[in-house]
C-alpha atoms as a PDB file:
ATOM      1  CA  UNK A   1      23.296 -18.316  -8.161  1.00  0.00           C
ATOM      2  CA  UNK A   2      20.183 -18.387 -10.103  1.00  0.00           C
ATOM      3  CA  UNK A   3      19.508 -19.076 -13.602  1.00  0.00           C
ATOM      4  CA  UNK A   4      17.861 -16.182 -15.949  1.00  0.00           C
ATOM      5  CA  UNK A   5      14.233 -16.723 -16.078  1.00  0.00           C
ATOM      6  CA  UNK A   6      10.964 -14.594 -15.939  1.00  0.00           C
ATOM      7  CA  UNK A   7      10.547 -16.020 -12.624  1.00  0.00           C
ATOM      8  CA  UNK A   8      13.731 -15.678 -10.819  1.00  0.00           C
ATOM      9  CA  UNK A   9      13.663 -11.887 -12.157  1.00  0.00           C
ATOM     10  CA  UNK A  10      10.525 -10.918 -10.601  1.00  0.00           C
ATOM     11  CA  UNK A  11      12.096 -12.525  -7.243  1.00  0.00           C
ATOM     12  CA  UNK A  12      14.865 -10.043  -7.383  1.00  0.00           C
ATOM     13  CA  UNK A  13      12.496  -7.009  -8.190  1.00  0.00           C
ATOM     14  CA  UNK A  14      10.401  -7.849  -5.355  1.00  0.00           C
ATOM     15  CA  UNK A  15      13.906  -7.074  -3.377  1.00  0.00           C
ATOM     16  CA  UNK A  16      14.190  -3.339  -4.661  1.00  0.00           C
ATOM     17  CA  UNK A  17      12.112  -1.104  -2.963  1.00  0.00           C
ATOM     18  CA  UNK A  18      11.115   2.278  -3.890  1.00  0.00           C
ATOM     19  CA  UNK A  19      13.247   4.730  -1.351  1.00  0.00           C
ATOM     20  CA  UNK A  20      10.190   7.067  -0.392  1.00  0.00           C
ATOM     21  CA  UNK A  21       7.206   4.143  -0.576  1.00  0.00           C
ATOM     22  CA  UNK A  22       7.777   1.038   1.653  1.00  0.00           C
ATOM     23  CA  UNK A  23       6.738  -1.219  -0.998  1.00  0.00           C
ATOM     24  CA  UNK A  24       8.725  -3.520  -3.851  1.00  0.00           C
ATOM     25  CA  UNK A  25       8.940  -2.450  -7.280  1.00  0.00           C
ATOM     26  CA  UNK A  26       6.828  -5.207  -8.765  1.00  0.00           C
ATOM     27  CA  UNK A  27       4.383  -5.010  -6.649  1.00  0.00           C
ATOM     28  CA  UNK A  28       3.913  -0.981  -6.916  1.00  0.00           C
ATOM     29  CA  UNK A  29       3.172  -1.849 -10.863  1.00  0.00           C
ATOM     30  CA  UNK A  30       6.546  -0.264 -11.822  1.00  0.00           C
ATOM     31  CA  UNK A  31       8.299  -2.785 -13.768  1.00  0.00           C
ATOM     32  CA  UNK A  32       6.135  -2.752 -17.547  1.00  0.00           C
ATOM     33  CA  UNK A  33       8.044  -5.028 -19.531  1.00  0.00           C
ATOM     34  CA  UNK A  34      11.078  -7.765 -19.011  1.00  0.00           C
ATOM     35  CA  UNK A  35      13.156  -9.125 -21.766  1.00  0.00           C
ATOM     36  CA  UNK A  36      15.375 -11.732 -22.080  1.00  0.00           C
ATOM     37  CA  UNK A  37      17.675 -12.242 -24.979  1.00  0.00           C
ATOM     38  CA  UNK A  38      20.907 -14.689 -24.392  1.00  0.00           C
ATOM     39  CA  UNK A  39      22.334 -13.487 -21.025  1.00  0.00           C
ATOM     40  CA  UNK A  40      20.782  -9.854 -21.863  1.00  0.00           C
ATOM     41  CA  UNK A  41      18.284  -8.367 -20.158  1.00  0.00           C
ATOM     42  CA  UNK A  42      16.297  -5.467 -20.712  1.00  0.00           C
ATOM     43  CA  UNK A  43      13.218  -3.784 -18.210  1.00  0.00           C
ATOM     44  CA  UNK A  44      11.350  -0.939 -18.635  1.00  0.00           C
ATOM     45  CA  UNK A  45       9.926   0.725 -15.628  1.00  0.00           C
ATOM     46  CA  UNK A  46       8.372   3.913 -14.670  1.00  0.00           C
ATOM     47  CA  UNK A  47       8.623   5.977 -11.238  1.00  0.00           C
ATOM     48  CA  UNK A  48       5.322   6.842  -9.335  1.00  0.00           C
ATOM     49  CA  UNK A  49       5.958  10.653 -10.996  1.00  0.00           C
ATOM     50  CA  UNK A  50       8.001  12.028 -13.492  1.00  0.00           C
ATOM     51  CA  UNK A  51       9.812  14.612 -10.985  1.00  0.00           C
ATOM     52  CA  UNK A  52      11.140  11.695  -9.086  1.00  0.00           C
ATOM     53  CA  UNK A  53      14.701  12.220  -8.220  1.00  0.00           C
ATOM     54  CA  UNK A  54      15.106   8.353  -7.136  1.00  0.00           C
ATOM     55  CA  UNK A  55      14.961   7.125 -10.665  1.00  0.00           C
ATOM     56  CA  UNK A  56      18.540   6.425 -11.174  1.00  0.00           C
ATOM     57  CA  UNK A  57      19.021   5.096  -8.109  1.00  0.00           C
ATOM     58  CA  UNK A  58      16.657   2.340  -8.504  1.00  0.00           C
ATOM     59  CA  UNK A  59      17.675   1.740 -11.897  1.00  0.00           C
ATOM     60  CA  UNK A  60      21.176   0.614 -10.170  1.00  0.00           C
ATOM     61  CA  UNK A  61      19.710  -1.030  -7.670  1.00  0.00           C
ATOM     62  CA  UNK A  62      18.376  -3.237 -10.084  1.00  0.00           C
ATOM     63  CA  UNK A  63      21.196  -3.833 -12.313  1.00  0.00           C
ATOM     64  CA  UNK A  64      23.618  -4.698  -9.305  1.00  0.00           C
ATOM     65  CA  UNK A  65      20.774  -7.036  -7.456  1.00  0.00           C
ATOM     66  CA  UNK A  66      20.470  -8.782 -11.115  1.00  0.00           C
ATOM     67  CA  UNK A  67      24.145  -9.056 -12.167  1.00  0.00           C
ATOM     68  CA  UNK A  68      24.715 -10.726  -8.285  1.00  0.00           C
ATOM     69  CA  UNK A  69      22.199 -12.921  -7.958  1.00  0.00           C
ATOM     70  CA  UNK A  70      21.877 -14.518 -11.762  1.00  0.00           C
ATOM     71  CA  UNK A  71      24.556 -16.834 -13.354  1.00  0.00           C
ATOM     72  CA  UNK A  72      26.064 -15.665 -16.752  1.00  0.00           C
ATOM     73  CA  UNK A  73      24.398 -12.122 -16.869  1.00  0.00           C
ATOM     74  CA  UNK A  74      26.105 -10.162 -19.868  1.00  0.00           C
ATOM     75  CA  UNK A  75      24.410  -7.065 -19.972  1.00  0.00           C
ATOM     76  CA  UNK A  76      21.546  -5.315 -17.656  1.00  0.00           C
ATOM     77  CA  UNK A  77      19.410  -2.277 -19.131  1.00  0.00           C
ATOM     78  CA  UNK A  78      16.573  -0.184 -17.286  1.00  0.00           C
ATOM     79  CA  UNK A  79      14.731   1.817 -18.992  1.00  0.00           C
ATOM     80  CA  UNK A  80      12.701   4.269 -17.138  1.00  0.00           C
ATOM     81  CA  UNK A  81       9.849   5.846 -18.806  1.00  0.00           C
ATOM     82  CA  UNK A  82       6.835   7.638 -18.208  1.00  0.00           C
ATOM     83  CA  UNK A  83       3.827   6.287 -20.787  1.00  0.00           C
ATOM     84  CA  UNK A  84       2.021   5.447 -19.812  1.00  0.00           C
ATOM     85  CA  UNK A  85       2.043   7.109 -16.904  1.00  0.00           C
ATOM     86  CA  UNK A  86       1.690   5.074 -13.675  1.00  0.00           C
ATOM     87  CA  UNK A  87      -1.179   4.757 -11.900  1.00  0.00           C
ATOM     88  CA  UNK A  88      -2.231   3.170  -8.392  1.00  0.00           C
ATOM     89  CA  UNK A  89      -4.638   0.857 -10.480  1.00  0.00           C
ATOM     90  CA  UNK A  90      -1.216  -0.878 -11.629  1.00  0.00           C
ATOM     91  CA  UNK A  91      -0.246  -2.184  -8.119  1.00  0.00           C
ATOM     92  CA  UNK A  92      -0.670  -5.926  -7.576  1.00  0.00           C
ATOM     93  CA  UNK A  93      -3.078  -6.922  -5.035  1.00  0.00           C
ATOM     94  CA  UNK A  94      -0.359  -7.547  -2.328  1.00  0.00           C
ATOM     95  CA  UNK A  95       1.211  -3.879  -2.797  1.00  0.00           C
ATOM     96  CA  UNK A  96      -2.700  -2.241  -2.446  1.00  0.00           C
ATOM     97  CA  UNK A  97      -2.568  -4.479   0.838  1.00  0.00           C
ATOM     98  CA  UNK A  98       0.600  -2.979   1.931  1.00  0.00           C
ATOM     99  CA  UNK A  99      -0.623   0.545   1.375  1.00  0.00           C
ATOM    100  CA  UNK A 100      -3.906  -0.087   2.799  1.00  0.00           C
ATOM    101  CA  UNK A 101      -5.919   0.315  -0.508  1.00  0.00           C
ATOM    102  CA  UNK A 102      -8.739  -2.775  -1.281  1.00  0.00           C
ATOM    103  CA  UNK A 103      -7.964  -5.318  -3.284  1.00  0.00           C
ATOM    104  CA  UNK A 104      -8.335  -5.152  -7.270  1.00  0.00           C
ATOM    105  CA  UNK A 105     -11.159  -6.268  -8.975  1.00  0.00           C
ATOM    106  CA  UNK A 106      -9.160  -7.110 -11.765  1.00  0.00           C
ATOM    107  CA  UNK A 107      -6.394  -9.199 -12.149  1.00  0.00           C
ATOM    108  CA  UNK A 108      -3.398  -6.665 -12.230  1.00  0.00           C
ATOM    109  CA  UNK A 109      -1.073  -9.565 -10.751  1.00  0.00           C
ATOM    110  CA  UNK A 110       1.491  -9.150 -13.330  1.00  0.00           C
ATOM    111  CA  UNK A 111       3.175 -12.644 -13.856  1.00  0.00           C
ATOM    112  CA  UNK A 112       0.546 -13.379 -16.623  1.00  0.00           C
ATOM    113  CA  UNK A 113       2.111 -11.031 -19.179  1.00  0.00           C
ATOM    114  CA  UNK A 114       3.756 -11.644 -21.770  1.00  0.00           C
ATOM    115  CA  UNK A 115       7.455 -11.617 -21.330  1.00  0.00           C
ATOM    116  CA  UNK A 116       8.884 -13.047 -24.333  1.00  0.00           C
END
């Protein structure tokens, strides 16, 4: 099992997949914020549109993957919201690549936020 870091997190996002979009939730520029507080952890997220009907299932599919894979996880909680609302500009480089789109010219690679 892992331990409960920023970086072992993103590795388990980047195993849940949007159902209808063949591409990982981190890299579609879902997951906004992560936050880790003892052996809590909170994300917020947003879908790709607010009439969605997949929401709660990758909500769960996040929790589980989390709770499985990490040592000593108390509590998991995804919050899904919708602002702002999501935007293809929000997809790291390697999910444009995946849907065919050119690469950023920004940096949207997400990893250089600021967790915590």
């Amino acid at each position: 099992m892992k331990q409960i870091n920023k970086e072992n997190i993103i590795e388990i996002l980047q195993e849940c997949y949007d159902p209808e979009i063949p591409i990982d939730l981190w890299n579609l520029g879902l997951i906004y914020n992560i936050s880790i507080k003892d052996n809590d952890i909170d994300i917020t997220m947003s879908l790709t549109t607010p009439g969605c009907t997949m929401g709660q299932y990758m909500a769960d599919d996040i929790k589980s993957k989390l709770i499985e894979q990490l040592k000593n996880v108390k509590n998991v909680n995804v919050e899904v919201v919708f602002d702002p609302p999501w935007r293809p500009e929000m997809m790291t480089d390697e999910g444009r690549k995946k849907l065919g789109f050119s690469p950023s010219n920004e940096s949207n690679d997400n990893t250089d936020k600021d967790w915590e």
